[in-house]
N, C-alpha and C. Protein backbone atom coordinates (compact mmCIF):
# COMPACT_ATOMS: atom_id res chain seq x y z
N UNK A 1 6.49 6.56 -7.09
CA UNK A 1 5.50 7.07 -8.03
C UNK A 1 4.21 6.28 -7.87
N UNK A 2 3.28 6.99 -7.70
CA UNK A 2 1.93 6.42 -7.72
C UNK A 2 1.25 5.49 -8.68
N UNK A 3 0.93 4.84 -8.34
CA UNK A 3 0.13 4.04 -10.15
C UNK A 3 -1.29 4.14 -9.82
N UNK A 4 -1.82 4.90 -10.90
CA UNK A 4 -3.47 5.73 -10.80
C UNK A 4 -4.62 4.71 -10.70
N UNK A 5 -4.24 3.36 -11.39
CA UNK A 5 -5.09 2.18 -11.17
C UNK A 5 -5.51 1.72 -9.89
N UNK A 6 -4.17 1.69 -9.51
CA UNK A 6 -4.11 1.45 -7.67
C UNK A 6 -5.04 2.42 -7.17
N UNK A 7 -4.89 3.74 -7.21
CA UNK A 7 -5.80 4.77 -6.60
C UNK A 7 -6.84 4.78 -6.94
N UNK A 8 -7.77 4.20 -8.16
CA UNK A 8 -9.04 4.35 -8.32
C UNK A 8 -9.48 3.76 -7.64
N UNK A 9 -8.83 1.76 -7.03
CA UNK A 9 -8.99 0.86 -6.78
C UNK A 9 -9.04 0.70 -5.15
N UNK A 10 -7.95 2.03 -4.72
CA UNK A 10 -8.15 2.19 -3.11
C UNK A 10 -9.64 3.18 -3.05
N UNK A 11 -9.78 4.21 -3.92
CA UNK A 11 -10.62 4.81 -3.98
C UNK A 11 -12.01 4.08 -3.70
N UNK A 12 -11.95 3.31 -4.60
CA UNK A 12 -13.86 2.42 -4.65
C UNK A 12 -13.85 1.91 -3.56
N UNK A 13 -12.52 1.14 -3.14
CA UNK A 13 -12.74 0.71 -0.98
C UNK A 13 -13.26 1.41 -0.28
N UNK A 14 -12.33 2.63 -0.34
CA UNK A 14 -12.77 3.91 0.16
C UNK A 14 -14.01 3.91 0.34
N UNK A 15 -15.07 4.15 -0.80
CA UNK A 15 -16.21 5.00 -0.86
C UNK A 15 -17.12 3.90 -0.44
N UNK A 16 -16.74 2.25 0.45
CA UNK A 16 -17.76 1.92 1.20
C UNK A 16 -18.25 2.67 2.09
N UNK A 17 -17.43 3.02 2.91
CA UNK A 17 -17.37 3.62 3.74
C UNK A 17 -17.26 5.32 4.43
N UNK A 18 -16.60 5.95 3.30
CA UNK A 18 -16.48 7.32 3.47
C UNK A 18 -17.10 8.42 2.16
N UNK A 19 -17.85 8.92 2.43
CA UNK A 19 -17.73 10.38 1.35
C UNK A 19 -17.01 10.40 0.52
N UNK A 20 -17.78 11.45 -0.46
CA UNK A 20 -16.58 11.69 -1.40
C UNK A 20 -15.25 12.54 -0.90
N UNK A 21 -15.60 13.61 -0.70
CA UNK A 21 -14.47 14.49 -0.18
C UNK A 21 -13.35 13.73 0.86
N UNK A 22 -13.73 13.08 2.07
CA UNK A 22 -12.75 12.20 3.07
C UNK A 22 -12.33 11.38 1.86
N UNK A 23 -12.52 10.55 0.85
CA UNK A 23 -11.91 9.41 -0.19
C UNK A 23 -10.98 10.19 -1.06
N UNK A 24 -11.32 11.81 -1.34
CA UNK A 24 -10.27 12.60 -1.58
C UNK A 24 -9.23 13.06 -1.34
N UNK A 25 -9.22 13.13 0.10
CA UNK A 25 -8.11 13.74 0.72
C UNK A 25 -7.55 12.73 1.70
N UNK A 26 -7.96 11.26 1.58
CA UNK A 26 -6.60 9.77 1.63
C UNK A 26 -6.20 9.87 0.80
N UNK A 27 -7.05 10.10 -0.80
CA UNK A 27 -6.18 9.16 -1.21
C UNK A 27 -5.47 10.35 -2.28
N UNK A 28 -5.29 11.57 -2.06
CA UNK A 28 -4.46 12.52 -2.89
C UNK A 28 -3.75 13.07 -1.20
N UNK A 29 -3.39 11.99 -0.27
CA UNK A 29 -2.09 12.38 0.90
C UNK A 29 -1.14 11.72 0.18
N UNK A 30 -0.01 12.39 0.90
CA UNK A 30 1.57 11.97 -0.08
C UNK A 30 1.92 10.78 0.44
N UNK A 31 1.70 9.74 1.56
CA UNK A 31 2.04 8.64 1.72
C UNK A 31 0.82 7.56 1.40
N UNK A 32 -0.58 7.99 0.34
CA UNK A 32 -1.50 7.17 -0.24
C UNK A 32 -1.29 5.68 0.22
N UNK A 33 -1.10 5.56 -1.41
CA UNK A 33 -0.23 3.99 -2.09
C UNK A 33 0.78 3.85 -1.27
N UNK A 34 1.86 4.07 -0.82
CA UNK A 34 2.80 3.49 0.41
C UNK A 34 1.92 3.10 1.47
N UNK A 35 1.24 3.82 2.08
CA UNK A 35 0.65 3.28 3.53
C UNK A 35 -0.23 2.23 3.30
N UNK A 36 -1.16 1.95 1.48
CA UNK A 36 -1.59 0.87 1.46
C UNK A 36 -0.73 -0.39 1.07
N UNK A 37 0.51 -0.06 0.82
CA UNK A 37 1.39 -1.35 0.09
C UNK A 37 2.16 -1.84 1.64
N UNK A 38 2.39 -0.91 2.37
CA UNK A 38 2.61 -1.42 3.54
C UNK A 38 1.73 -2.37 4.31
N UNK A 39 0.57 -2.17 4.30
CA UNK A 39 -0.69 -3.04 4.84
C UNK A 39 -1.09 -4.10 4.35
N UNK A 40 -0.63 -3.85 3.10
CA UNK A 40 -1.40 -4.87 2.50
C UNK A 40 0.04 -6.24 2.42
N UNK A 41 1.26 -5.76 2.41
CA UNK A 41 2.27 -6.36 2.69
C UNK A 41 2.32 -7.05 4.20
N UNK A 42 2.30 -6.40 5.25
CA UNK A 42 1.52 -6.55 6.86
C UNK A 42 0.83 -8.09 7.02
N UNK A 43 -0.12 -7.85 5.98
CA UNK A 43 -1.14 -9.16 6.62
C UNK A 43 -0.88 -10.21 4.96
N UNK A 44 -0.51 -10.09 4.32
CA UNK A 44 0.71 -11.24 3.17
C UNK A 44 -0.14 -10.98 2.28
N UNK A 45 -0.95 -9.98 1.73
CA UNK A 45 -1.32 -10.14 0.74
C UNK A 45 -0.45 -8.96 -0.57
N UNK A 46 -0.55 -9.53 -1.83
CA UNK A 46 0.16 -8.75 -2.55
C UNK A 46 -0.58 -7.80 -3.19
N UNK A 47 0.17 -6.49 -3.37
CA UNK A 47 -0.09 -5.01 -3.80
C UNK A 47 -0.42 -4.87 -5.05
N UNK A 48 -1.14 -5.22 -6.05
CA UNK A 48 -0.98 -5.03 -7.60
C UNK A 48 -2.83 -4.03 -7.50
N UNK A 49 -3.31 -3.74 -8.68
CA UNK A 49 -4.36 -3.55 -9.12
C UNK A 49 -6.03 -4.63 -8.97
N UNK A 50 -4.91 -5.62 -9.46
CA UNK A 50 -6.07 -6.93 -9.52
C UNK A 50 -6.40 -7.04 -7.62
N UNK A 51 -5.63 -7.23 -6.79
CA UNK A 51 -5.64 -7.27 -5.36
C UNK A 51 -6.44 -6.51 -5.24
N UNK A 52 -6.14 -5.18 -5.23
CA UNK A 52 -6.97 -4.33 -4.84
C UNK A 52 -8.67 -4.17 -4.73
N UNK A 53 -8.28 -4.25 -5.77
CA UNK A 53 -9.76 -4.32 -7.19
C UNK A 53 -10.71 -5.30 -5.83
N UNK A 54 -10.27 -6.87 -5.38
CA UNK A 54 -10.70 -7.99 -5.03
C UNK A 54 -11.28 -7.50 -4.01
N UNK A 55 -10.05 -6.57 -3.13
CA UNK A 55 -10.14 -6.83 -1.65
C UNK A 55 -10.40 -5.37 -0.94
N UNK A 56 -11.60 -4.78 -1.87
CA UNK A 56 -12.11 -3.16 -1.54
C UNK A 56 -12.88 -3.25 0.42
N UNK A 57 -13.12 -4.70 0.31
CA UNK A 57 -13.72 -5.10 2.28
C UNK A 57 -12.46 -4.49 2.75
N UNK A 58 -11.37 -5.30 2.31
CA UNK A 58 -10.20 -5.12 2.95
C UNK A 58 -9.92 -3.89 3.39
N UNK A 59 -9.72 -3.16 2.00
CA UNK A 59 -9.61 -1.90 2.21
C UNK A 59 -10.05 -0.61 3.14
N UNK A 60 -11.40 -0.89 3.03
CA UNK A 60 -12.40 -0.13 4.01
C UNK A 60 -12.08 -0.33 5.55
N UNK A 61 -11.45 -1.65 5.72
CA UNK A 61 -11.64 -2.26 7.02
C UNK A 61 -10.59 -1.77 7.46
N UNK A 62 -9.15 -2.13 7.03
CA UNK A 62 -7.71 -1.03 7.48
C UNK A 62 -7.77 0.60 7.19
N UNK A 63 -8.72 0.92 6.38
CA UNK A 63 -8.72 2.50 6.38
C UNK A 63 -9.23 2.92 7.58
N UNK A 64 -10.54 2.03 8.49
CA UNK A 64 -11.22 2.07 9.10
C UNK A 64 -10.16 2.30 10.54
N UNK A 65 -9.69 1.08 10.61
CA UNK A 65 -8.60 0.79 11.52
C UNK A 65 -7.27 1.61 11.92
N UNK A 66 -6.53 1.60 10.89
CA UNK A 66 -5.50 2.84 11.07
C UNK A 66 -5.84 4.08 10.78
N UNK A 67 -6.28 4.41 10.33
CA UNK A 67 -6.59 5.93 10.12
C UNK A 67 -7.81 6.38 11.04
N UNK A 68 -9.28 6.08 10.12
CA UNK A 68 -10.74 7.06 10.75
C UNK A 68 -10.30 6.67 12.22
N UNK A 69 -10.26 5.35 12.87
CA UNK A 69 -10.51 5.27 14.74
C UNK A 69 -8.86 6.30 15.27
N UNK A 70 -8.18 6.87 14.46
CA UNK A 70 -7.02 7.38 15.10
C UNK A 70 -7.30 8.83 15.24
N UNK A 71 -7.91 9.29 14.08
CA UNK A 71 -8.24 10.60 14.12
C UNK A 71 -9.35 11.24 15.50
N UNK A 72 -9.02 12.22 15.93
CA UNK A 72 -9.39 12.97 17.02
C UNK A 72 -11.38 12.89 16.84
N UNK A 73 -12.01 12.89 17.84
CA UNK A 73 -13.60 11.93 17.48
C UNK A 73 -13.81 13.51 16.66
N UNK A 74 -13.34 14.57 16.92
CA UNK A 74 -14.83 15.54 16.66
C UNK A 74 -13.99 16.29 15.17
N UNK A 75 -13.38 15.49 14.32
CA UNK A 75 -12.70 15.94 12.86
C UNK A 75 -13.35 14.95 11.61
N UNK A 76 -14.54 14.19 12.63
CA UNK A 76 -14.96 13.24 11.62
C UNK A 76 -16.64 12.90 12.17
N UNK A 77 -18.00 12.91 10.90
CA UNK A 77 -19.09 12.41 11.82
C UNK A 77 -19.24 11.67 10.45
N UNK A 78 -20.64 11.01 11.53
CA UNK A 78 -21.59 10.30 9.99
C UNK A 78 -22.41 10.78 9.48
N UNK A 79 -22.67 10.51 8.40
CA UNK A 79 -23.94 10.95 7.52
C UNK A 79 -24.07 9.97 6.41
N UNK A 80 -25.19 9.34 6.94
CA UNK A 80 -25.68 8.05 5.75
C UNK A 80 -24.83 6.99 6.45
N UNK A 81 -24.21 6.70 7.37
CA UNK A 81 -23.95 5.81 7.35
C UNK A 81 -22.40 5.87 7.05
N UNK A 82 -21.53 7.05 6.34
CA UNK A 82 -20.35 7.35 5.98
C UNK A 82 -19.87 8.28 6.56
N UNK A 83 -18.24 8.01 6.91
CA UNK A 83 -17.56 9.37 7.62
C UNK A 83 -17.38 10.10 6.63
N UNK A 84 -17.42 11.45 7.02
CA UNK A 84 -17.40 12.80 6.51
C UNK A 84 -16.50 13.72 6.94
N UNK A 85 -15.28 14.40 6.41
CA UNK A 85 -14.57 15.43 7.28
C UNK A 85 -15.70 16.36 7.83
N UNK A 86 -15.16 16.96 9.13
CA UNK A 86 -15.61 18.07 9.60
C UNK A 86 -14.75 19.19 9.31
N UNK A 87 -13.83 19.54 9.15
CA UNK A 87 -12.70 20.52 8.65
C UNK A 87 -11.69 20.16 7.63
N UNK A 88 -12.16 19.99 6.50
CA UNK A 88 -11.35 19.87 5.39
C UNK A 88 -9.77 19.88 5.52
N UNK A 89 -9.38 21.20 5.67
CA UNK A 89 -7.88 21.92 5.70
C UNK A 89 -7.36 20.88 6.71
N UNK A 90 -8.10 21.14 7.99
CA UNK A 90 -7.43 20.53 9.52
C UNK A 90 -7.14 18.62 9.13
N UNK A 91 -8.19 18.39 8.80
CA UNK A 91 -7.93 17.26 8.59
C UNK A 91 -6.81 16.55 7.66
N UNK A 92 -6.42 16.96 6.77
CA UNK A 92 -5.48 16.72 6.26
C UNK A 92 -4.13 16.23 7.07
N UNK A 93 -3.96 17.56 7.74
CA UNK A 93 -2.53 17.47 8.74
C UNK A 93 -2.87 16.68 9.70
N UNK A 94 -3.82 16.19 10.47
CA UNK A 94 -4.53 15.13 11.27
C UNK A 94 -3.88 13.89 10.60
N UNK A 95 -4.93 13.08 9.31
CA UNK A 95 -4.55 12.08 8.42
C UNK A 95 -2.59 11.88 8.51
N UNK A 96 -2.16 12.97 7.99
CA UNK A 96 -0.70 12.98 8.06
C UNK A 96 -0.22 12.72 9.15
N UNK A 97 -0.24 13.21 10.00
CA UNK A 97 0.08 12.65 11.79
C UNK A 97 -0.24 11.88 12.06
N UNK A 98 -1.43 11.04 11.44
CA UNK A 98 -1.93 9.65 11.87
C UNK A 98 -0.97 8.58 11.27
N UNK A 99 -0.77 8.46 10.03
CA UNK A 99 -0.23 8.23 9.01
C UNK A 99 1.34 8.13 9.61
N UNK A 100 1.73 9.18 10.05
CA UNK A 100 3.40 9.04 10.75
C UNK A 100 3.47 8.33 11.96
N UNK A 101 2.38 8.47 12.55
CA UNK A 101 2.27 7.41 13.84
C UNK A 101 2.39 5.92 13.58
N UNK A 102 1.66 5.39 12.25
CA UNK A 102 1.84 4.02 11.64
C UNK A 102 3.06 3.92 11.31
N UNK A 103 4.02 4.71 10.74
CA UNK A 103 5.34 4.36 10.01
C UNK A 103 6.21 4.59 11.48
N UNK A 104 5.88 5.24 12.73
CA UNK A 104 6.86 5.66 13.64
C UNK A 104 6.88 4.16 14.53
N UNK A 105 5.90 3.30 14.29
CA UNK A 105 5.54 2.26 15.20
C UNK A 105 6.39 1.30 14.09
N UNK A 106 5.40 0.94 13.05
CA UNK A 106 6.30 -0.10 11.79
C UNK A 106 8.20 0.33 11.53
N UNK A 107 8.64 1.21 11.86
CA UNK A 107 9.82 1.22 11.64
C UNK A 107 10.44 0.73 13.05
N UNK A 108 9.83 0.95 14.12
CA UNK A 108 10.17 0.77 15.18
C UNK A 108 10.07 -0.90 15.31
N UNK A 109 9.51 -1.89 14.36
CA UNK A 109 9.29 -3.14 14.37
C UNK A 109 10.00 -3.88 14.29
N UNK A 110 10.14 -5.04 14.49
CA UNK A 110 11.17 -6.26 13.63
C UNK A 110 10.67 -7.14 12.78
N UNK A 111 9.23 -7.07 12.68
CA UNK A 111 8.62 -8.09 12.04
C UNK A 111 7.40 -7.49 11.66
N UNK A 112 6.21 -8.20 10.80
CA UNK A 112 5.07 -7.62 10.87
C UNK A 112 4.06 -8.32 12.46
N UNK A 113 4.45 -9.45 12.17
CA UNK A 113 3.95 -9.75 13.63
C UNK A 113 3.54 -8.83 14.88
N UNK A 114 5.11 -8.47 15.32
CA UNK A 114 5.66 -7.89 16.20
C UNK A 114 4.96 -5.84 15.88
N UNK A 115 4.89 -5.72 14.88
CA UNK A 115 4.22 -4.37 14.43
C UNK A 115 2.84 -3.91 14.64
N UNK A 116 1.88 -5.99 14.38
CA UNK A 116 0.82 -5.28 14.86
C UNK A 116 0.01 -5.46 16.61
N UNK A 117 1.24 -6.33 17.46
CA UNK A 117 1.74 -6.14 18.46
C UNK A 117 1.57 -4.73 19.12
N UNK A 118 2.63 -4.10 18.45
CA UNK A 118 2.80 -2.63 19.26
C UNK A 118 1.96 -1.80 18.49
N UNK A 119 1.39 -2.10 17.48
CA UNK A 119 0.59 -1.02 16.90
C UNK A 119 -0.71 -1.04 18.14
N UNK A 120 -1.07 -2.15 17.85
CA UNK A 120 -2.32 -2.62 19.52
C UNK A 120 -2.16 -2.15 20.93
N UNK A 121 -0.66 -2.47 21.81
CA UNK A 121 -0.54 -1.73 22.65
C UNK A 121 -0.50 -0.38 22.92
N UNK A 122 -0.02 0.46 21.58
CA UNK A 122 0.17 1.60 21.43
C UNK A 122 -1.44 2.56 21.52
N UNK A 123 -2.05 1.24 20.92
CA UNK A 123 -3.51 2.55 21.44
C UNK A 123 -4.42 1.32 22.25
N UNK A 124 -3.90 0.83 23.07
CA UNK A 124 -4.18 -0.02 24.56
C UNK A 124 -5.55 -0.81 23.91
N UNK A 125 -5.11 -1.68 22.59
CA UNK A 125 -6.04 -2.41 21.97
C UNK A 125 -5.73 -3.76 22.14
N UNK A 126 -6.80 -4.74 21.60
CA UNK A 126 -6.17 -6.11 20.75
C UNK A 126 -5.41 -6.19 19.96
N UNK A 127 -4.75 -6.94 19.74
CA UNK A 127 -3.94 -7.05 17.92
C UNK A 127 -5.62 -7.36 17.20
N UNK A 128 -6.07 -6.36 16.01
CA UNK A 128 -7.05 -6.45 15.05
C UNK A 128 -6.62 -7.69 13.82
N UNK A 129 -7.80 -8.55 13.80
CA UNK A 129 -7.20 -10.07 12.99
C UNK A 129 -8.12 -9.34 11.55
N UNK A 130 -7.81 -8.83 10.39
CA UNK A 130 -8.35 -8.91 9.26
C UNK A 130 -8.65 -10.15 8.48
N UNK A 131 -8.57 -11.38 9.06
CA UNK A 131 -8.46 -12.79 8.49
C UNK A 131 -10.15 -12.59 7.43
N UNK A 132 -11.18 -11.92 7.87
CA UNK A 132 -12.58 -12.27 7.17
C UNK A 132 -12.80 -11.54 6.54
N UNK A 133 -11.79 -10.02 6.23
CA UNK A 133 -11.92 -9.36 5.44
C UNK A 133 -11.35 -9.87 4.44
N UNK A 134 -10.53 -10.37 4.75
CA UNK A 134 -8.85 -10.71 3.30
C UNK A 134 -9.60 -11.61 2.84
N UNK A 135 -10.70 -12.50 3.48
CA UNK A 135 -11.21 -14.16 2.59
C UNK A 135 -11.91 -13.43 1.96
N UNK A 136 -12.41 -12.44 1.81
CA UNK A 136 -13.85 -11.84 1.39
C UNK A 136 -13.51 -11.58 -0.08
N UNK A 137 -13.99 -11.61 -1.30
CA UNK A 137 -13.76 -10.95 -2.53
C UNK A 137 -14.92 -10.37 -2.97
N UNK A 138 -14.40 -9.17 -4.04
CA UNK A 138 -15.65 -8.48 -4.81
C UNK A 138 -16.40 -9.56 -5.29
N UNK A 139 -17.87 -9.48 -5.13
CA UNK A 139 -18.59 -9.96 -6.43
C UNK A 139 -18.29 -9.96 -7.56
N UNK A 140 -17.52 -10.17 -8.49
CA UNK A 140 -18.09 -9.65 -10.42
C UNK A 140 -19.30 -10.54 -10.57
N UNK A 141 -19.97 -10.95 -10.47
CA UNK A 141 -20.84 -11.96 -10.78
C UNK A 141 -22.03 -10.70 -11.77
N UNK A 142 -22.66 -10.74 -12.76
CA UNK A 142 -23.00 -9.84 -13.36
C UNK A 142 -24.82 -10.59 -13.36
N UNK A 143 -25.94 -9.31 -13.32
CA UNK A 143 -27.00 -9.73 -13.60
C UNK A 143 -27.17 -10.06 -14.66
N UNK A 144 -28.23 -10.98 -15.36
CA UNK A 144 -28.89 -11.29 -16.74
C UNK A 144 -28.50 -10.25 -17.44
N UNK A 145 -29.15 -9.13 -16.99
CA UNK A 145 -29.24 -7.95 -18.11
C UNK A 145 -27.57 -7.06 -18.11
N UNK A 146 -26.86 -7.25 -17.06
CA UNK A 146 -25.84 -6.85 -17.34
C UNK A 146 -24.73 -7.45 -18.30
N UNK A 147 -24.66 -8.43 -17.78
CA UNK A 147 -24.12 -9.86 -19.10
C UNK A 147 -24.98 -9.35 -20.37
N UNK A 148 -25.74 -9.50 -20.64
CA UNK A 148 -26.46 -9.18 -22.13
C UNK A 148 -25.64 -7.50 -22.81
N UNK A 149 -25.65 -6.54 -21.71
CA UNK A 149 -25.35 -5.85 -22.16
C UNK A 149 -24.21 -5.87 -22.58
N UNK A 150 -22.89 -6.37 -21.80
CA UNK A 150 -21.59 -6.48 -21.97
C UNK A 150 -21.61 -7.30 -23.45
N UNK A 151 -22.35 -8.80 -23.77
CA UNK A 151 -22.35 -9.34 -24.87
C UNK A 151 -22.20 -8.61 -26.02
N UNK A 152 -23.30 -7.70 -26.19
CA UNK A 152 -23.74 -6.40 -27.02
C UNK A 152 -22.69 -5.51 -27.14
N UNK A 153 -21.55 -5.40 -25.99
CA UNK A 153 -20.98 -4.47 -26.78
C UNK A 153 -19.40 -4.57 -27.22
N UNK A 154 -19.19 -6.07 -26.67
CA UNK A 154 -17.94 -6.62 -26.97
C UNK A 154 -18.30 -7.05 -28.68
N UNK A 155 -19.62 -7.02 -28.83
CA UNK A 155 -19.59 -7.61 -30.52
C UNK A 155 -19.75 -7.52 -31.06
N UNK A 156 -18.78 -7.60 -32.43
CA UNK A 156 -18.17 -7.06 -33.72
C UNK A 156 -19.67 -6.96 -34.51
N UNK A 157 -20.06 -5.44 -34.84
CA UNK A 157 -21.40 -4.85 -35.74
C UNK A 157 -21.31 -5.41 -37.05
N UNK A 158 -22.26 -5.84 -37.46
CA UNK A 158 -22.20 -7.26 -38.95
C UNK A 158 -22.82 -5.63 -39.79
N UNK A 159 -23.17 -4.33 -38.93
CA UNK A 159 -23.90 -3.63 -40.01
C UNK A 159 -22.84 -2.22 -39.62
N UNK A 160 -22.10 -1.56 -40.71
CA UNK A 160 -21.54 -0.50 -40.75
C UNK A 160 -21.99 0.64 -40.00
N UNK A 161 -23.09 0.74 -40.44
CA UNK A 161 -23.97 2.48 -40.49
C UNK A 161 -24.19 2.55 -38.94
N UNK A 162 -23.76 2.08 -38.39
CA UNK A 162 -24.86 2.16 -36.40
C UNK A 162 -23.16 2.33 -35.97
């Protein structure tokens, strides 16, 4: 079962990098949240909300990696700077085939090591090191005026009528 927190949280990764519509149709595929708890399990970091939330670089960077570079070049372009489906429908079953190619390799594994090993040979790559994504965390750091605002509205009104 999905937990919707998680998905908003892969979602905002998402939308470094991709459109709205492509951030739609990852993250409402039926192996979503599995293919990210697998990854994020992969390189030792743990799966909760708060993770997520932290490590949206992360995110972008393995969406980037296993999925957009797997998909066929001409089912995906840029615009702004973000991938964009080119065929909605098609793409879907694309994503899904991509998606089974990761679990046909990881089951085929003994280790995570060893997974991203053959995940690399398998498309005649390097093993990809996420080490500077995973150090990386969100900002919360809030401007002057954003802090002021948050102050304002965490606090208890001394006057009824407003």
């Amino acid at each position: 079962m999905e937990n919707i927190e998680n998905i908003i949280e892969i979602k905002r990764g998402l939308h470094k990098i991709c459109g709205r519509d492509l951030v739609n149709i990852i993250a409402e595929s039926e192996k979503c949240e599995d293919f990210y708890r697998n990854v994020f399990n992969i390189y030792g970091l743990i799966y909760n909300t708060e993770t997520i939330m932290q490590k949206r670089t992360f995110v972008a960077a393995i969406t980037e990696y296993f999925i957009l570079n797997r998909l066929p070049e001409d089912s995906l372009y840029l615009k702004d700077g973000k991938y964009e489906a080119s065929n909605k429908k098609e793409l879907k079953k694309l994503l899904e085939d991509t998606i089974n190619v990761f679990y046909t390799i990881r089951n085929n594994s003994n280790s995570d090591e060893d997974f991203k090993k053959k995940y690399a040979e398998h498309f005649n790559e390097e093993v990809k090191d996420f080490s500077k994504e995973i150090s990386e965390n969100r900002d919360d750091s809030l401007s002057d005026f954003a802090k002021t605002i948050r102050k304002i509205y965490n606090s208890k009104d001394k006057n009824g009528d407003c």
